[in-house]
PDB file of N, CA and C in Angstrom:
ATOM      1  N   UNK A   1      -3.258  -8.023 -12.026  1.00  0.00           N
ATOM      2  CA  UNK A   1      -4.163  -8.690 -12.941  1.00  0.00           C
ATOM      3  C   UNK A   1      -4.492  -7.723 -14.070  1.00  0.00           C
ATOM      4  N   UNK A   2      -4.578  -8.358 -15.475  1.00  0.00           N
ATOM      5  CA  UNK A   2      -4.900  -7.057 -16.434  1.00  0.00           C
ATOM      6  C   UNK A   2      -6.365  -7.671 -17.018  1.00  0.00           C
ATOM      7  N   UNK A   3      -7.074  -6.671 -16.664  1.00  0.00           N
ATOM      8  CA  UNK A   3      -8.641  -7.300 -17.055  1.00  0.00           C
ATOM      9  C   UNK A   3      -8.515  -7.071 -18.436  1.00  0.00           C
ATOM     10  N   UNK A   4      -8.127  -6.089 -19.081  1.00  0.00           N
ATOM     11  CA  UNK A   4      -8.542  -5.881 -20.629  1.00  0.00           C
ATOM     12  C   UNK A   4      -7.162  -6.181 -21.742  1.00  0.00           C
ATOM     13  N   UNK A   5      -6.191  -7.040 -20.510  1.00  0.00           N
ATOM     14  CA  UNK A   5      -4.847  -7.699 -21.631  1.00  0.00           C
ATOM     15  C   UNK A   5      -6.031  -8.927 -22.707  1.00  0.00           C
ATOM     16  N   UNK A   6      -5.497  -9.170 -23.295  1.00  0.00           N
ATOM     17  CA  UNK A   6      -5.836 -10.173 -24.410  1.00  0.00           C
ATOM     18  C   UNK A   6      -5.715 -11.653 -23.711  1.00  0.00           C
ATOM     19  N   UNK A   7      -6.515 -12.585 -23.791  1.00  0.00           N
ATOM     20  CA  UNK A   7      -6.450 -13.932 -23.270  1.00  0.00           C
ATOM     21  C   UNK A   7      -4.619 -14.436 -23.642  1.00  0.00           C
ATOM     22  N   UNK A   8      -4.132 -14.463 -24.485  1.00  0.00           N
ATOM     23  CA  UNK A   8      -3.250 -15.258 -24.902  1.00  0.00           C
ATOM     24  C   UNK A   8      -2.008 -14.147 -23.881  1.00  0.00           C
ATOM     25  N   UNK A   9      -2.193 -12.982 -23.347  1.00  0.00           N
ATOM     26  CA  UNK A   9      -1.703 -12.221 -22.869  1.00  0.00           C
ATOM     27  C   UNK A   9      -1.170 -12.480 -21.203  1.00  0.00           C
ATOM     28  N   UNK A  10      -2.192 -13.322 -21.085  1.00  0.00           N
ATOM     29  CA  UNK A  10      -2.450 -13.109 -19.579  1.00  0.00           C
ATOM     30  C   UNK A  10      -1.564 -14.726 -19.200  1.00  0.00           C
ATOM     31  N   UNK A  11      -0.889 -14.124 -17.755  1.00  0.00           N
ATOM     32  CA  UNK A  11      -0.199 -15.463 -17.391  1.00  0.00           C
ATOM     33  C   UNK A  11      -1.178 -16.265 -16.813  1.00  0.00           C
ATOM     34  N   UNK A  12      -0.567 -17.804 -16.262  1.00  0.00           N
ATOM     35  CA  UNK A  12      -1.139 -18.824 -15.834  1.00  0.00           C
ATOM     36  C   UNK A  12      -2.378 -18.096 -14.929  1.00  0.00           C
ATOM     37  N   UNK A  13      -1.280 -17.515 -13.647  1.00  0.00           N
ATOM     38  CA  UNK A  13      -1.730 -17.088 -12.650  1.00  0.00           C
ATOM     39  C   UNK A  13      -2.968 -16.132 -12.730  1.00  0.00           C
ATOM     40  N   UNK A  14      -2.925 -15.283 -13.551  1.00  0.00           N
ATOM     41  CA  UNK A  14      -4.015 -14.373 -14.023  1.00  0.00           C
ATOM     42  C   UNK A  14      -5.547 -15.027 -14.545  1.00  0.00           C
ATOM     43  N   UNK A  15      -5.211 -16.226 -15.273  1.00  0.00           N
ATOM     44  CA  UNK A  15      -6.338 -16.916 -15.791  1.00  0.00           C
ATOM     45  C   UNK A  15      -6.946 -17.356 -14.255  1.00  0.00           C
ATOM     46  N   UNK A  16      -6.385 -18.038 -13.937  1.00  0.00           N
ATOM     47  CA  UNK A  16      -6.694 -18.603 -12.842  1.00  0.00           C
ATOM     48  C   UNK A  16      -7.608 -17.884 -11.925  1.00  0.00           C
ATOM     49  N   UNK A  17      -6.559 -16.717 -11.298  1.00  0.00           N
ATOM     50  CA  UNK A  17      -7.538 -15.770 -10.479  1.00  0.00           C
ATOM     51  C   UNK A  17      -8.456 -15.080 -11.336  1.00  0.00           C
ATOM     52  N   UNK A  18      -8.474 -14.848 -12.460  1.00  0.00           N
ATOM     53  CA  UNK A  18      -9.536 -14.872 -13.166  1.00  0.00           C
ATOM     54  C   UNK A  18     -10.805 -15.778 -12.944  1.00  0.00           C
ATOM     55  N   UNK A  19     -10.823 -17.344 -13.282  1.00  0.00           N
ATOM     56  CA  UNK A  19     -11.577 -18.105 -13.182  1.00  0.00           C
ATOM     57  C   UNK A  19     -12.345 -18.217 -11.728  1.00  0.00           C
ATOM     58  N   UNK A  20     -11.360 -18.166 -10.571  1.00  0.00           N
ATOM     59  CA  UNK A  20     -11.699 -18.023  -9.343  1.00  0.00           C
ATOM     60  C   UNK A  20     -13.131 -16.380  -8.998  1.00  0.00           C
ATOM     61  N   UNK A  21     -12.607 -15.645  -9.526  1.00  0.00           N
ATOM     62  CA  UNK A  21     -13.415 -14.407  -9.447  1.00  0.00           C
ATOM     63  C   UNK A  21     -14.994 -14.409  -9.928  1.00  0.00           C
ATOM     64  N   UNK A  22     -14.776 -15.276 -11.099  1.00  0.00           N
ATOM     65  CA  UNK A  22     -16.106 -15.119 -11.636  1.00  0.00           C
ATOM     66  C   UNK A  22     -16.775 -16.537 -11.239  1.00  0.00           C
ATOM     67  N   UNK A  23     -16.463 -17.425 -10.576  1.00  0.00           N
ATOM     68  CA  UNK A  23     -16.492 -18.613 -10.126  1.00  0.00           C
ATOM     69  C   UNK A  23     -17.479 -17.616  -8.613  1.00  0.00           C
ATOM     70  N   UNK A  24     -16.738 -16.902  -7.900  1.00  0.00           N
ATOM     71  CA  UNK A  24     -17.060 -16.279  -6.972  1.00  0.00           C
ATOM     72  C   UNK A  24     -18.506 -15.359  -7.347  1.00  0.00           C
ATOM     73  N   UNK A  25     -18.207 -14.529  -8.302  1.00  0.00           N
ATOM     74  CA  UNK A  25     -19.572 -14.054  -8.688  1.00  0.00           C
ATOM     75  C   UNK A  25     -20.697 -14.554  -8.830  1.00  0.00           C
ATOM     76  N   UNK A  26     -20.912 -15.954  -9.687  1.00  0.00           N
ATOM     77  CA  UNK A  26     -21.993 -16.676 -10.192  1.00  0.00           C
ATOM     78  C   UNK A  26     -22.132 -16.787  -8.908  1.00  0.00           C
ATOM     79  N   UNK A  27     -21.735 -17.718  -7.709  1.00  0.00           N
ATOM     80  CA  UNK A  27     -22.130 -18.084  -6.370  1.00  0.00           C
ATOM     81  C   UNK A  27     -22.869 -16.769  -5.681  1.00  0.00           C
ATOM     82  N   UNK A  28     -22.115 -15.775  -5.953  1.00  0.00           N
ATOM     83  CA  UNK A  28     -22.844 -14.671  -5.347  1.00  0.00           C
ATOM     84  C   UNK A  28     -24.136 -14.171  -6.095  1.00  0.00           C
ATOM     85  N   UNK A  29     -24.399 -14.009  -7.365  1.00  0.00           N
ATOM     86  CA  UNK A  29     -25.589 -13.670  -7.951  1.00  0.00           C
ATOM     87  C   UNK A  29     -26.518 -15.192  -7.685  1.00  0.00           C
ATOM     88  N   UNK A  30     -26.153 -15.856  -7.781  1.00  0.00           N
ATOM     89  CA  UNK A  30     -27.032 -17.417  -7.651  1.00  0.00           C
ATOM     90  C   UNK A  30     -27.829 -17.123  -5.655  1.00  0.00           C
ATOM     91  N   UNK A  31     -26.598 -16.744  -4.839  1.00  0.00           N
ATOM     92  CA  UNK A  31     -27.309 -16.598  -3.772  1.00  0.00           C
ATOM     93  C   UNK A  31     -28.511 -15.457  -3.533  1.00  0.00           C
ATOM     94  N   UNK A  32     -28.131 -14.346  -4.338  1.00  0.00           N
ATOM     95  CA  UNK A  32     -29.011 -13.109  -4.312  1.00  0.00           C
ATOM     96  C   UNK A  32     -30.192 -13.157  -4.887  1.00  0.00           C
ATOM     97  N   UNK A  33     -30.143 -14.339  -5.899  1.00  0.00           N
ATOM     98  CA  UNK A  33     -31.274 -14.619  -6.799  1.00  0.00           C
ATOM     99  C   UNK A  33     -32.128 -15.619  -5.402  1.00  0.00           C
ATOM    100  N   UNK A  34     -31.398 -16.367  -4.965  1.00  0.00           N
ATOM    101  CA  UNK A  34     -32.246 -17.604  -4.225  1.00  0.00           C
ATOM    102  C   UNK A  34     -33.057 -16.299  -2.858  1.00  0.00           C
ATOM    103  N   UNK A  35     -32.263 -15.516  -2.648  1.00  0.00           N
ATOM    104  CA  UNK A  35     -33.197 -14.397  -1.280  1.00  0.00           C
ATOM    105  C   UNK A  35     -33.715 -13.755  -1.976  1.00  0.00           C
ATOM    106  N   UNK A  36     -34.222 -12.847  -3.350  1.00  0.00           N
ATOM    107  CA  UNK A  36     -34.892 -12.003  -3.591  1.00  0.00           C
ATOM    108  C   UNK A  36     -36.071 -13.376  -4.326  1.00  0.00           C
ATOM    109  N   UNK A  37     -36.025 -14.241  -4.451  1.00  0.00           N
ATOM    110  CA  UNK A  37     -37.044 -15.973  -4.944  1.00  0.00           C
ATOM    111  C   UNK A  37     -37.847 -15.649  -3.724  1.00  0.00           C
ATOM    112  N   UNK A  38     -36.713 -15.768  -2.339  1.00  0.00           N
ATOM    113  CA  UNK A  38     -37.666 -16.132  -1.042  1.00  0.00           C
ATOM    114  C   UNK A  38     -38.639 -14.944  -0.704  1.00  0.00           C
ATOM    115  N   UNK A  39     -37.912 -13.541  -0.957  1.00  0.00           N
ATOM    116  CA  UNK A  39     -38.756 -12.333  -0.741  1.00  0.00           C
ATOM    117  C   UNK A  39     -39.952 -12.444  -1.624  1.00  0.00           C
ATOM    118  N   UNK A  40     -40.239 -12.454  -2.688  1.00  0.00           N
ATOM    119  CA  UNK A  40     -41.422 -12.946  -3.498  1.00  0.00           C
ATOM    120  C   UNK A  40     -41.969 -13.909  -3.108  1.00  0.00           C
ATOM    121  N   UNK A  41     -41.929 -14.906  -2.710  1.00  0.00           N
ATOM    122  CA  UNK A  41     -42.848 -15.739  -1.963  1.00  0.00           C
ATOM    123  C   UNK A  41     -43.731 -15.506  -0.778  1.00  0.00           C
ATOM    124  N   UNK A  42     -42.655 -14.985  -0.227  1.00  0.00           N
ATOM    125  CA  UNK A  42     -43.156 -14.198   1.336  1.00  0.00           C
ATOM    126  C   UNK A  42     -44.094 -13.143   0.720  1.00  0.00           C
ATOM    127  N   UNK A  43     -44.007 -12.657   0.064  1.00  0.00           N
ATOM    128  CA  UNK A  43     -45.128 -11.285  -0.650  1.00  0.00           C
ATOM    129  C   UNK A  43     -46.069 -11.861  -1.048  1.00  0.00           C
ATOM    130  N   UNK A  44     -45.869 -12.623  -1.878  1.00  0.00           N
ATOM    131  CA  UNK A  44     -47.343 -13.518  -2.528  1.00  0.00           C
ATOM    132  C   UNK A  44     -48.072 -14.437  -1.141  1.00  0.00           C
ATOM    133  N   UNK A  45     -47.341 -14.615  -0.421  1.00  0.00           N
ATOM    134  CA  UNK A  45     -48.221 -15.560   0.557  1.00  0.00           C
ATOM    135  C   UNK A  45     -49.108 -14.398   1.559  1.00  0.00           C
ATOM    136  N   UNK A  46     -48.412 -13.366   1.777  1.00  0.00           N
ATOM    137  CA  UNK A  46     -48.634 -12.809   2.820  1.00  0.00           C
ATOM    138  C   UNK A  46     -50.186 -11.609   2.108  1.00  0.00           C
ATOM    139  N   UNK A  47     -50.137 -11.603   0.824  1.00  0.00           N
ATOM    140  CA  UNK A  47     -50.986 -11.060  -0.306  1.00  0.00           C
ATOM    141  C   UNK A  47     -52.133 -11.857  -0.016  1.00  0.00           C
ATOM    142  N   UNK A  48     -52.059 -13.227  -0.462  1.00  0.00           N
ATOM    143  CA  UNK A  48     -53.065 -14.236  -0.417  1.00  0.00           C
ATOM    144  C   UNK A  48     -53.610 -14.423   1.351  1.00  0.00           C
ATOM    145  N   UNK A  49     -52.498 -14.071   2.461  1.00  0.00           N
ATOM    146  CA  UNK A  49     -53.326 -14.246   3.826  1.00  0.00           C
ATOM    147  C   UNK A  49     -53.993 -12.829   4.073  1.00  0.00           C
ATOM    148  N   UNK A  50     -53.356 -11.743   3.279  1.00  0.00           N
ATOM    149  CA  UNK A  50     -54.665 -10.793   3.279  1.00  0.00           C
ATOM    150  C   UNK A  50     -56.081 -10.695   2.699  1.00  0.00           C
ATOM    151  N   UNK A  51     -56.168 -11.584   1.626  1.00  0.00           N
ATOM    152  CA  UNK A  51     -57.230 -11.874   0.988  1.00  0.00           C
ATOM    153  C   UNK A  51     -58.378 -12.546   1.937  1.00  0.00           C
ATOM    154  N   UNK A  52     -57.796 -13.180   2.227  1.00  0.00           N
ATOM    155  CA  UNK A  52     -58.748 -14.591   3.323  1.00  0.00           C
ATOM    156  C   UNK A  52     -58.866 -14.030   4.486  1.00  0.00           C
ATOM    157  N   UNK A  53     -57.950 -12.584   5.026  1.00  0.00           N
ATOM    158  CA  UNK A  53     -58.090 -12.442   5.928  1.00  0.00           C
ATOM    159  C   UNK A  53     -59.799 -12.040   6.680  1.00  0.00           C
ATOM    160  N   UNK A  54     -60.744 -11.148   5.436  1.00  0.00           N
ATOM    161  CA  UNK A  54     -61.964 -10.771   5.822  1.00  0.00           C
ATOM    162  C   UNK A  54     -62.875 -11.802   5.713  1.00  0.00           C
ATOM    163  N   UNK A  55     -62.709 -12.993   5.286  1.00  0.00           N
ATOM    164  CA  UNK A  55     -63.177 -14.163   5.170  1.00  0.00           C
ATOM    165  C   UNK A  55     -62.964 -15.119   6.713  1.00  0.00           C
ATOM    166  N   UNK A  56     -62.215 -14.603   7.195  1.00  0.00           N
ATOM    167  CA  UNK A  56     -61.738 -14.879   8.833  1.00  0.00           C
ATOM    168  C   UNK A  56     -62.525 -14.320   9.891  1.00  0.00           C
ATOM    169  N   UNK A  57     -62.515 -13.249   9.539  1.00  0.00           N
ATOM    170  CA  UNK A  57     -63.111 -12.229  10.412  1.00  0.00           C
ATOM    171  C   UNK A  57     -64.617 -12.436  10.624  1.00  0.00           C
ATOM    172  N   UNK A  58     -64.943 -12.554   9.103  1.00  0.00           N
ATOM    173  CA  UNK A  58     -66.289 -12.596   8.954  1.00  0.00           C
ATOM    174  C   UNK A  58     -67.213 -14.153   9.611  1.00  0.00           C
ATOM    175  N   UNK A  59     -65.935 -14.910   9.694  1.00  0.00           N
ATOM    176  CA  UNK A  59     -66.583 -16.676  10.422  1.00  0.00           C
ATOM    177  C   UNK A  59     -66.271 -16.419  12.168  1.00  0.00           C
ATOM    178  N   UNK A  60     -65.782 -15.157  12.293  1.00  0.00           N
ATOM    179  CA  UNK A  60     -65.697 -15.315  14.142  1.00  0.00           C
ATOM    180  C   UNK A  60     -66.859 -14.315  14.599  1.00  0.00           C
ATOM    181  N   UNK A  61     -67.527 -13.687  14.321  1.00  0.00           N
ATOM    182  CA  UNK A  61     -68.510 -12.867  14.287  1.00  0.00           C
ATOM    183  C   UNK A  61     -70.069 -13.358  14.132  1.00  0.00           C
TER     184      UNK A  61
END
């Protein structure tokens, strides 16, 4: 595969596995984005059950 041949350079086959590769990437940054989404959530929730937590404490007492 020649990454830095010229488009008009490159055979069928090259475009192709080309297209496939970065086809592969987006899926992979799209998934990494959707788990580091979920890790921030989990932080902010777990932020906000520390908040309330002395507000807990303070109604069993």
């Amino acid at each position: 595969m020649c990454v830095t041949c010229a488009e008009n350079a490159k055979t069928y086959r090259e475009r192709k596995r080309e297209k496939e590769l970065m086809a592969k990437l987006v899926e992979i940054v799209n998934d990494r984005n959707a788990i580091v989404e979920g890790l921030d959530e989990d932080r902010l929730r777990e932020e906000e059950e520390d908040e309330q937590l002395p507000a807990v404490d303070d109604e069993l007492r």
